[in-house]
N, C-alpha and C. Protein backbone atom coordinates (compact mmCIF):
# COMPACT_ATOMS: atom_id res chain seq x y z
N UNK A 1 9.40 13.79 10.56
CA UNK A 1 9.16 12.58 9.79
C UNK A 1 9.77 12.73 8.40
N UNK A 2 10.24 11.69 7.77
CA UNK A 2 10.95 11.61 6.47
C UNK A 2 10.35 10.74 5.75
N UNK A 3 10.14 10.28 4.50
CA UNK A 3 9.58 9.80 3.82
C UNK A 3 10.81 9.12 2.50
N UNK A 4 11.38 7.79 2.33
CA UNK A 4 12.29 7.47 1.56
C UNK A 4 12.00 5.89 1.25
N UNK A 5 13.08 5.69 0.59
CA UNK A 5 12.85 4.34 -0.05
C UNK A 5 13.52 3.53 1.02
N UNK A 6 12.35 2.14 0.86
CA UNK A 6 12.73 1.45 1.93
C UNK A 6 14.43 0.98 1.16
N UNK A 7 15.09 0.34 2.64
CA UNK A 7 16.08 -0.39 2.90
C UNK A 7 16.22 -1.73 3.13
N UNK A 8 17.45 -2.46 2.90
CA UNK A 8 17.57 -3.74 3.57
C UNK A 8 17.14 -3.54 5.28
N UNK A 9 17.58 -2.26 5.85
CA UNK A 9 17.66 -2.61 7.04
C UNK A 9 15.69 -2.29 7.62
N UNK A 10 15.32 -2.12 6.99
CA UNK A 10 13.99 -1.97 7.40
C UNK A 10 13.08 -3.19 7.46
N UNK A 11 13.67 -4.31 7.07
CA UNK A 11 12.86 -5.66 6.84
C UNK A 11 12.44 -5.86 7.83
N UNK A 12 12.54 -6.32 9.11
CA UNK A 12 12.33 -6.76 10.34
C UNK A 12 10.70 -5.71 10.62
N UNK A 13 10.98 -4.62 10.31
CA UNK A 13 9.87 -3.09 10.69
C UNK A 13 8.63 -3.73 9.60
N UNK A 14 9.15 -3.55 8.62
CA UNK A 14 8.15 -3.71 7.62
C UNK A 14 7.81 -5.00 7.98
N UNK A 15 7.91 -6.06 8.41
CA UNK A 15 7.13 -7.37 8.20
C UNK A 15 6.23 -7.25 9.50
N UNK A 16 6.76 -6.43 10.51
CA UNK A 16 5.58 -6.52 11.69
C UNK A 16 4.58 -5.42 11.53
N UNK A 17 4.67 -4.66 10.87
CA UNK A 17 3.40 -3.67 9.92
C UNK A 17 2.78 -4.82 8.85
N UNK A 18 3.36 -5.38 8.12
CA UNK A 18 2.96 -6.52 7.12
C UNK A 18 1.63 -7.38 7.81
N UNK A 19 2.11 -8.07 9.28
CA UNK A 19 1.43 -8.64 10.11
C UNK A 19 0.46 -8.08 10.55
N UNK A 20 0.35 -6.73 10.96
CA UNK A 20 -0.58 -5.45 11.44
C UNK A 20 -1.87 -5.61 10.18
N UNK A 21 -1.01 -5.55 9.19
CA UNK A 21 -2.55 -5.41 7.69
C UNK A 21 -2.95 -6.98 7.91
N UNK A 22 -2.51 -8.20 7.81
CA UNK A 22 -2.99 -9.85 7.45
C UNK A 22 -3.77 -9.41 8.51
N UNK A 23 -3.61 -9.02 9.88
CA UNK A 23 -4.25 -9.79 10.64
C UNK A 23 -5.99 -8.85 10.83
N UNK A 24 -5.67 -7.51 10.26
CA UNK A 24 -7.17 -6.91 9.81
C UNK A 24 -8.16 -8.07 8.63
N UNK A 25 -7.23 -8.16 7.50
CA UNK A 25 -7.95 -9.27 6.47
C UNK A 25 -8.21 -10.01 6.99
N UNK A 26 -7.51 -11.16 8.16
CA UNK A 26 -7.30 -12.18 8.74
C UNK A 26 -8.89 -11.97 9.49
N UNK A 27 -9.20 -10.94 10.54
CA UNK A 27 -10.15 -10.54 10.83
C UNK A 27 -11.63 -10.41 10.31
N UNK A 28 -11.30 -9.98 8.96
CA UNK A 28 -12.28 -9.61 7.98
C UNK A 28 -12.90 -11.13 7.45
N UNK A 29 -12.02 -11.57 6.90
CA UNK A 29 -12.13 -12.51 5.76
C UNK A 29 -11.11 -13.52 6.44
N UNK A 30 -11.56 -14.60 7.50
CA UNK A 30 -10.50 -15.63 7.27
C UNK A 30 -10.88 -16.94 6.82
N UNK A 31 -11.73 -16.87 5.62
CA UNK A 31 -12.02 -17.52 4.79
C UNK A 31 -11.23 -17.81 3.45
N UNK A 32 -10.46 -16.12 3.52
CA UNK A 32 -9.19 -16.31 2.78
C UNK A 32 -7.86 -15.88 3.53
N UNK A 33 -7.50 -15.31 4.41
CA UNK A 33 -6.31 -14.98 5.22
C UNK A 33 -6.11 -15.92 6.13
N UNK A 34 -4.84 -16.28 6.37
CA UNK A 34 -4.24 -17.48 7.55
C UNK A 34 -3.54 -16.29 8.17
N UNK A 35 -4.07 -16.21 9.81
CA UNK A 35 -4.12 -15.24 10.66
C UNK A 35 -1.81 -15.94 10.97
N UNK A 36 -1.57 -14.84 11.44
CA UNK A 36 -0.37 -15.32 11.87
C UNK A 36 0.81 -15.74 10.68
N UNK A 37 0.57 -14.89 9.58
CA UNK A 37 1.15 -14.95 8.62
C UNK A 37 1.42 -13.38 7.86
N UNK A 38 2.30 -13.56 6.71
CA UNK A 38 2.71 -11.93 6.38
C UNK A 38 2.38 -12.53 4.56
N UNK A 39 2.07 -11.45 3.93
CA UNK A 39 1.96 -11.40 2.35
C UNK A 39 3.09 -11.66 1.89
N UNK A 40 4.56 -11.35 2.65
CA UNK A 40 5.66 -11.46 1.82
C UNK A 40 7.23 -11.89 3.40
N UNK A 41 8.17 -12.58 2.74
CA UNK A 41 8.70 -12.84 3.69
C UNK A 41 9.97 -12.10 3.72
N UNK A 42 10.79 -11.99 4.64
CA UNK A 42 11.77 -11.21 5.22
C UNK A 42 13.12 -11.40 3.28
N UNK A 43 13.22 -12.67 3.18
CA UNK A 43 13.74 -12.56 1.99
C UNK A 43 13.05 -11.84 0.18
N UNK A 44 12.13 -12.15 0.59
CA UNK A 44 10.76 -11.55 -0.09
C UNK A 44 11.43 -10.27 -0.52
N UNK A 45 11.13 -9.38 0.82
CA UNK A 45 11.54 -7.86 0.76
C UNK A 45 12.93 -7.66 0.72
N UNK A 46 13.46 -8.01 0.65
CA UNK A 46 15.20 -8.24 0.11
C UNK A 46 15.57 -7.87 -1.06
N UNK A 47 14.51 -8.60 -2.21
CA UNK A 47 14.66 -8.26 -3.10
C UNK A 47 13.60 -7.15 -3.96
N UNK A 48 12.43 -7.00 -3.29
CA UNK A 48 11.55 -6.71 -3.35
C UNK A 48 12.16 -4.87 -3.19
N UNK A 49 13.12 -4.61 -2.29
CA UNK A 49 13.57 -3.42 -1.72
C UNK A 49 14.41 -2.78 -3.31
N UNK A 50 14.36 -3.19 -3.89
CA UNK A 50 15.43 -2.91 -5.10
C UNK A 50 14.74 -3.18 -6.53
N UNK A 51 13.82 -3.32 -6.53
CA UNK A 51 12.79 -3.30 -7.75
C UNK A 51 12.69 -1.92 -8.22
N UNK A 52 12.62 -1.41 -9.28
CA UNK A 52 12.53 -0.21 -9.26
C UNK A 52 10.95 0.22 -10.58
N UNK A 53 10.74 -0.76 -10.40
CA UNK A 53 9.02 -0.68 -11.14
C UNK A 53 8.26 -0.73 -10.10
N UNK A 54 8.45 -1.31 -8.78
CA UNK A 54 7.78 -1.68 -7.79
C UNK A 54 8.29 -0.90 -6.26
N UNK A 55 8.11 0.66 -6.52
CA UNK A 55 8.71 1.29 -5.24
C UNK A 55 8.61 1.17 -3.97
N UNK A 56 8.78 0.50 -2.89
CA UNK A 56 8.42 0.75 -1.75
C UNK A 56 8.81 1.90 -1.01
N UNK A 57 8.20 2.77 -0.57
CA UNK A 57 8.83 3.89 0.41
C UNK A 57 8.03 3.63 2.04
N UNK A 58 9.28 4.12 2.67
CA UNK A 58 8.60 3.81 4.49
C UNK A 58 8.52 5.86 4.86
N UNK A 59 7.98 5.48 5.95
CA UNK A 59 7.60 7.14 6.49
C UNK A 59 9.01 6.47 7.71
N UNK A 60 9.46 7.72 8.30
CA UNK A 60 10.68 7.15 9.60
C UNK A 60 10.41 8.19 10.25
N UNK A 61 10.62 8.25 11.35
CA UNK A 61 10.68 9.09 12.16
C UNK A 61 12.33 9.81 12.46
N UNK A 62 12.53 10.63 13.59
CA UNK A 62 13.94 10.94 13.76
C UNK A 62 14.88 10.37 14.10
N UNK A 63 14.48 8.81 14.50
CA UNK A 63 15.25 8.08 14.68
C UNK A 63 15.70 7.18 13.15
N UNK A 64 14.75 7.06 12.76
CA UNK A 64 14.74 6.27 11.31
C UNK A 64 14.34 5.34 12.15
N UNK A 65 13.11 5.04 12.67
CA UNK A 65 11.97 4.03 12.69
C UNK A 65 11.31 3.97 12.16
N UNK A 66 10.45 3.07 11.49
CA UNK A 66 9.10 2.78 10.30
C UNK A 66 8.44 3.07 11.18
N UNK A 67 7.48 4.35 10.75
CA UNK A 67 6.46 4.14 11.22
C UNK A 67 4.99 3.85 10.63
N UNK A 68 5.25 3.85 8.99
CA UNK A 68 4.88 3.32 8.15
C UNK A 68 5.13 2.81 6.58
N UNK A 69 4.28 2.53 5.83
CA UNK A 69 4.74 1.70 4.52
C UNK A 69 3.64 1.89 3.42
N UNK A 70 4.52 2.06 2.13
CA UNK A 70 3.64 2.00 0.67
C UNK A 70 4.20 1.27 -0.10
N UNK A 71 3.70 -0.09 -0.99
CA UNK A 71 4.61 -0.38 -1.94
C UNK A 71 3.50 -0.01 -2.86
N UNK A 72 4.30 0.45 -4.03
CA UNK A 72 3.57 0.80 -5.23
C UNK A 72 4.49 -0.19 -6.56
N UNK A 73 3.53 -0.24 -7.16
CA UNK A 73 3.94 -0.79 -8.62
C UNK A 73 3.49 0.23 -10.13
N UNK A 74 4.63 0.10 -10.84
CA UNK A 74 3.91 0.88 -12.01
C UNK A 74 3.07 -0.07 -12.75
N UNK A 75 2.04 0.31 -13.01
CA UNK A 75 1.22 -0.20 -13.96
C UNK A 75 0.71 0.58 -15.52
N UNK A 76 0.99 -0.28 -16.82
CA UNK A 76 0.60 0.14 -18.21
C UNK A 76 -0.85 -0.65 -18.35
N UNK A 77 -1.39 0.59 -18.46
CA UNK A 77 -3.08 0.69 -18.91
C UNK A 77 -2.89 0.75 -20.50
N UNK A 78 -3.96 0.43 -21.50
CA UNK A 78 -5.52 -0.29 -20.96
C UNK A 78 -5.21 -1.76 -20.71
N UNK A 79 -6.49 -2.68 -20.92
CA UNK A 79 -6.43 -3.88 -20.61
C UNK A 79 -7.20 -4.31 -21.96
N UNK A 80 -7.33 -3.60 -22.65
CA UNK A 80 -8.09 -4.42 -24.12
C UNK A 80 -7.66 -2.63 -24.80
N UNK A 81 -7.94 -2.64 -25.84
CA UNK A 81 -7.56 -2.21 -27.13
C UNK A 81 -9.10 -0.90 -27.43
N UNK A 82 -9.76 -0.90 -26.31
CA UNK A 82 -10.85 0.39 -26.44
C UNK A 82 -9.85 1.42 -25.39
N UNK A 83 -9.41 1.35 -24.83
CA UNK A 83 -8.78 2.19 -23.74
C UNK A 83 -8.00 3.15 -24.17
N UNK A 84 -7.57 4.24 -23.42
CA UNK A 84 -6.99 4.64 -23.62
C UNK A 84 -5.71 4.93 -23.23
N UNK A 85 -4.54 4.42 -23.89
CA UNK A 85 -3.27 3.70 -22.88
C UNK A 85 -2.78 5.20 -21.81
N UNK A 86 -2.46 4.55 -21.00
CA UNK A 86 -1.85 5.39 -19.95
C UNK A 86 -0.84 4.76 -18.72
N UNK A 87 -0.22 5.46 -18.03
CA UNK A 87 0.34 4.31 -16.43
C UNK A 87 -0.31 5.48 -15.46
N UNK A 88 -0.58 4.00 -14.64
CA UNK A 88 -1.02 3.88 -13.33
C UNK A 88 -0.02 4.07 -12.23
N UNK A 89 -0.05 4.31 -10.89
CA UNK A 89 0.35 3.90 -10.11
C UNK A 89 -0.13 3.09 -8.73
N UNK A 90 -0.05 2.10 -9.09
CA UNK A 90 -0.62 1.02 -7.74
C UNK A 90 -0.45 1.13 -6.97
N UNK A 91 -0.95 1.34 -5.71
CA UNK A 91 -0.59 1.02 -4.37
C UNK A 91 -1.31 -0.39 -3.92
N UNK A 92 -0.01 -1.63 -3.83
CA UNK A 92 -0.13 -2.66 -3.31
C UNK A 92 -0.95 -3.40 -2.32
N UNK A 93 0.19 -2.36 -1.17
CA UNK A 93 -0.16 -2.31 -0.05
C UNK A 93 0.39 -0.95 0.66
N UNK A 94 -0.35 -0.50 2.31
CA UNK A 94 -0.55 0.41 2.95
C UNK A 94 -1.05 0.28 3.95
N UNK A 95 0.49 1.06 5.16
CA UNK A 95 0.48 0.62 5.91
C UNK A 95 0.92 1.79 7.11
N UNK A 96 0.03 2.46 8.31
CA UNK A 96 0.50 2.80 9.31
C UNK A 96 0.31 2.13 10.65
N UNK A 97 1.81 2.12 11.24
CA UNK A 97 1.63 1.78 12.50
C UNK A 97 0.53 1.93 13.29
N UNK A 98 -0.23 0.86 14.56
CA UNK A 98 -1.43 1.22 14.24
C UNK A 98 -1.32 1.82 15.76
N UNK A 99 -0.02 2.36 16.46
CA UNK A 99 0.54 2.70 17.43
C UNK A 99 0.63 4.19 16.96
N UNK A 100 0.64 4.46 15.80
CA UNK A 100 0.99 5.78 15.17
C UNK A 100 -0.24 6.39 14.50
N UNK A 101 -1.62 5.63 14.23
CA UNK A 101 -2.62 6.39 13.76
C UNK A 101 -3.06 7.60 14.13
N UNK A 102 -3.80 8.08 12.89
CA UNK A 102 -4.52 9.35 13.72
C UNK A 102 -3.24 11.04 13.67
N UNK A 103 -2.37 10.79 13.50
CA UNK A 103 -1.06 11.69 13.61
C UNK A 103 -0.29 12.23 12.02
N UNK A 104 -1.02 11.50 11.14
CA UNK A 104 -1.14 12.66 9.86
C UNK A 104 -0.10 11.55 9.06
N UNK A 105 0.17 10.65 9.16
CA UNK A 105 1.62 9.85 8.82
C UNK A 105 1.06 9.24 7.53
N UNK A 106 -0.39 8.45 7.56
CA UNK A 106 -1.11 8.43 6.23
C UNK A 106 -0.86 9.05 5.50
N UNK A 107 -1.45 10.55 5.89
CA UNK A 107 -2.01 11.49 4.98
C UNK A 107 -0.32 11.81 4.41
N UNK A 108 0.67 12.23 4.80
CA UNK A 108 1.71 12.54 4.33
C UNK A 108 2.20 11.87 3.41
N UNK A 109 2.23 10.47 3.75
CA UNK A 109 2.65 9.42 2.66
C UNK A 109 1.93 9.37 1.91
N UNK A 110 0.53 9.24 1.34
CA UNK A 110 -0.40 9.34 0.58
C UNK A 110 0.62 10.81 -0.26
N UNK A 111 0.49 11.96 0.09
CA UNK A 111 0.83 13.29 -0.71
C UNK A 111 1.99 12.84 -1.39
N UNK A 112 3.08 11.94 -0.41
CA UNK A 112 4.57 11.99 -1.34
C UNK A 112 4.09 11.07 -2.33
N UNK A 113 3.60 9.79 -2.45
CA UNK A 113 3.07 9.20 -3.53
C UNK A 113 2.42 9.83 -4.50
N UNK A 114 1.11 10.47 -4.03
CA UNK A 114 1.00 11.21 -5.31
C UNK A 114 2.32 12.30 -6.16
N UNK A 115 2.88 12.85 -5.09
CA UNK A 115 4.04 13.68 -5.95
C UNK A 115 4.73 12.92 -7.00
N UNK A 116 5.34 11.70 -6.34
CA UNK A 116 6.02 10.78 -6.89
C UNK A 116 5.36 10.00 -8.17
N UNK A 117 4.10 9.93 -8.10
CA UNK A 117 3.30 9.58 -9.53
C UNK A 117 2.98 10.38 -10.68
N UNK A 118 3.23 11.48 -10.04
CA UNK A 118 2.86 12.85 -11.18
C UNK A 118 4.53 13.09 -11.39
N UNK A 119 5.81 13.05 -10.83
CA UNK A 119 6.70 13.53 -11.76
C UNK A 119 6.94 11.81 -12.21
N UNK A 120 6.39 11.07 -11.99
CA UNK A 120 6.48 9.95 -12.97
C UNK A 120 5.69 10.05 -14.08
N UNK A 121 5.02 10.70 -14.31
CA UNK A 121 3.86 11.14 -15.53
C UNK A 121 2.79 9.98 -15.37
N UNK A 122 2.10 10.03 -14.46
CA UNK A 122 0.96 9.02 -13.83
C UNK A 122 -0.15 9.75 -14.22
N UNK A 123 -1.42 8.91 -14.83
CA UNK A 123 -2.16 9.65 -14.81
C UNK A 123 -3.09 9.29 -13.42
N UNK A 124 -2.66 8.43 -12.39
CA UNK A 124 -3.72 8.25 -11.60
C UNK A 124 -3.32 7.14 -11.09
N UNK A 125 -3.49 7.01 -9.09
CA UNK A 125 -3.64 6.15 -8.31
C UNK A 125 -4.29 5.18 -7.90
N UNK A 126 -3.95 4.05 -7.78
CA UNK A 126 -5.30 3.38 -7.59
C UNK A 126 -4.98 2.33 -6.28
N UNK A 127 -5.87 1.45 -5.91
CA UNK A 127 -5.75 0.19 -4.64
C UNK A 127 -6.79 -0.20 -5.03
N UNK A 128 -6.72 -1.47 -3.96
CA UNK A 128 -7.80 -2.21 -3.78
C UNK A 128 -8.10 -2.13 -2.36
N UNK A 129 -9.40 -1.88 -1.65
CA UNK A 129 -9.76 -2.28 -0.60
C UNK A 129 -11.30 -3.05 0.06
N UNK A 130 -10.44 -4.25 0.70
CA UNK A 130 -11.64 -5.28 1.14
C UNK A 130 -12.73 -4.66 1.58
N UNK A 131 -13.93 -5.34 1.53
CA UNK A 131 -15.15 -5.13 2.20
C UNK A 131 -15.10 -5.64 2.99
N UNK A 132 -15.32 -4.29 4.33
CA UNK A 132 -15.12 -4.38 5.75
C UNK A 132 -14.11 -4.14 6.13
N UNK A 133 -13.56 -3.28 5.65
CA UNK A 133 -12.06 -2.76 6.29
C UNK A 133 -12.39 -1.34 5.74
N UNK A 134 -13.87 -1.30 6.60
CA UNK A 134 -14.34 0.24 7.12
C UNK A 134 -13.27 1.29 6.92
N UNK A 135 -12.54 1.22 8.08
CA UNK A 135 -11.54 2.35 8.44
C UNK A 135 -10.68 2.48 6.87
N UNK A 136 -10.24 1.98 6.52
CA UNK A 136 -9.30 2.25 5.30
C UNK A 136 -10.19 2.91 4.17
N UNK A 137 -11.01 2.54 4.04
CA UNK A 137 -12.35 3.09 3.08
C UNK A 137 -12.30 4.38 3.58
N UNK A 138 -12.68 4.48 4.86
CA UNK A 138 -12.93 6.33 5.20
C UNK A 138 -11.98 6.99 5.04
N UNK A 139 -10.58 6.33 5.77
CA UNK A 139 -9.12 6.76 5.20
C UNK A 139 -9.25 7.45 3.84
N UNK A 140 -8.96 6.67 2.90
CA UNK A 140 -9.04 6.97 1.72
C UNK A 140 -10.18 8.07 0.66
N UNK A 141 -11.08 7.68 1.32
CA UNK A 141 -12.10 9.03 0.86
C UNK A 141 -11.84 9.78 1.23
N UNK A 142 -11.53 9.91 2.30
CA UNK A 142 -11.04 11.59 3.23
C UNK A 142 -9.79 12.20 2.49
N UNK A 143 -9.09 11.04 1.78
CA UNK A 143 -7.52 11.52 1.13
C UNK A 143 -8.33 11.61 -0.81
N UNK A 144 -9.34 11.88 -0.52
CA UNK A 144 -10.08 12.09 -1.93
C UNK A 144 -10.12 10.93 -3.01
N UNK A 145 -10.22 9.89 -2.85
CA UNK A 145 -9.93 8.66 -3.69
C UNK A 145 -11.79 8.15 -4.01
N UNK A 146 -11.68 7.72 -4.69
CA UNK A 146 -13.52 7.49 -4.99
C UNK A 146 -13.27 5.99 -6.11
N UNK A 147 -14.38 5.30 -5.49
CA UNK A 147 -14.10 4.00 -6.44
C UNK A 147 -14.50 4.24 -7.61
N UNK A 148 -13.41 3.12 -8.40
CA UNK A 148 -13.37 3.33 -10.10
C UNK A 148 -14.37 1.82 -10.44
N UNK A 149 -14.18 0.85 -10.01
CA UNK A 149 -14.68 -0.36 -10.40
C UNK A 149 -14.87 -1.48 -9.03
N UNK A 150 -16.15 -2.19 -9.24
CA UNK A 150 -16.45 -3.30 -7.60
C UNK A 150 -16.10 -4.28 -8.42
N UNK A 151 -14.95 -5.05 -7.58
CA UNK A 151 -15.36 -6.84 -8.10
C UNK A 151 -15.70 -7.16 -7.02
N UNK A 152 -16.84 -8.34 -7.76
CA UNK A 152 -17.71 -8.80 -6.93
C UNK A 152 -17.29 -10.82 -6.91
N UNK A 153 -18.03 -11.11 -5.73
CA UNK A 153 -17.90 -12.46 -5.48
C UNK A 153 -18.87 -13.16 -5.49
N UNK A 154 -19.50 -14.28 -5.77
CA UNK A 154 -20.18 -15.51 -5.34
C UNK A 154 -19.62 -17.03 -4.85
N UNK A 155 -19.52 -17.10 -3.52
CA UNK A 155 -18.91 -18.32 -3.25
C UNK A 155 -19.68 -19.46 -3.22
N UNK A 156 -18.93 -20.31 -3.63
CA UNK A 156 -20.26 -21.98 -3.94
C UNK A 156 -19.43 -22.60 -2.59
């Protein structure tokens, strides 16, 4: 397995992993997800592939198949003027084939990100993940991640 920055030619891969995550939210919450839809579209990631504040890297196999996906964004901390400034590194979104779970492809990509945030001088990773998307929660604790802050909802 290899771990690199996505490509033009990976669009097609990445949008049916794209579809793989909506349709968990879609699952979860389709109060806000329209099942049968992607966060971003084939032109989307076109340009999206060449951002260089906003890294995407895919995991490939020996063929150079996706077998999974991270887009990260840099982020400049604080958010008010008590903080203490620093950058972040976001992870957007995250994504393994769900044909490929279980086989360490997470956990690997998770490690090159962190590498990749620390020789970026990061002080720290972060995401967001929905309530009720169990599995990604355990994912992530198991890869040592512990929540920093809950937003919370009340719907009228």
């Amino acid at each position: 397995m290899n771990i690199r920055r996505a490509e033009d030619k990976d669009r097609e891969s990445v949008l049916k992993l794209l579809s793989q995550v909506l349709e968990v939210h879609a699952e979860i919450r389709p109060d806000i997800f329209i099942s049968g839809t992607t966060k971003y579209t084939s032109e989307n990631l076109s340009q999206m592939f060449k951002d260089e504040e906003k890294p995407i890297f895919v995991a490939v196999n020996e063929n150079d198949n996706v077998l999974g996906y991270a887009f990260c964004a840099f982020k400049n901390q604080p958010f008010s003027n008590n903080m203490v400034p620093f950058t972040s590194l976001f992870i957007d979104d995250f994504c393994v084939d769900a044909k490929e779970r279980g086989k360490g492809i997470g956990t690997k990509l998770f490690e090159f990100i962190k590498q990749f945030a620390k020789e970026n001088n990061c002080y720290e990773i972060t995401l967001n993940v929905w309530e009720g998307n169990d599995s990604a929660k355990n994912f992530y604790n198991r890869l040592g991640m512990k929540p920093k802050e809950t937003n919370m909802e009340y719907i009228l």
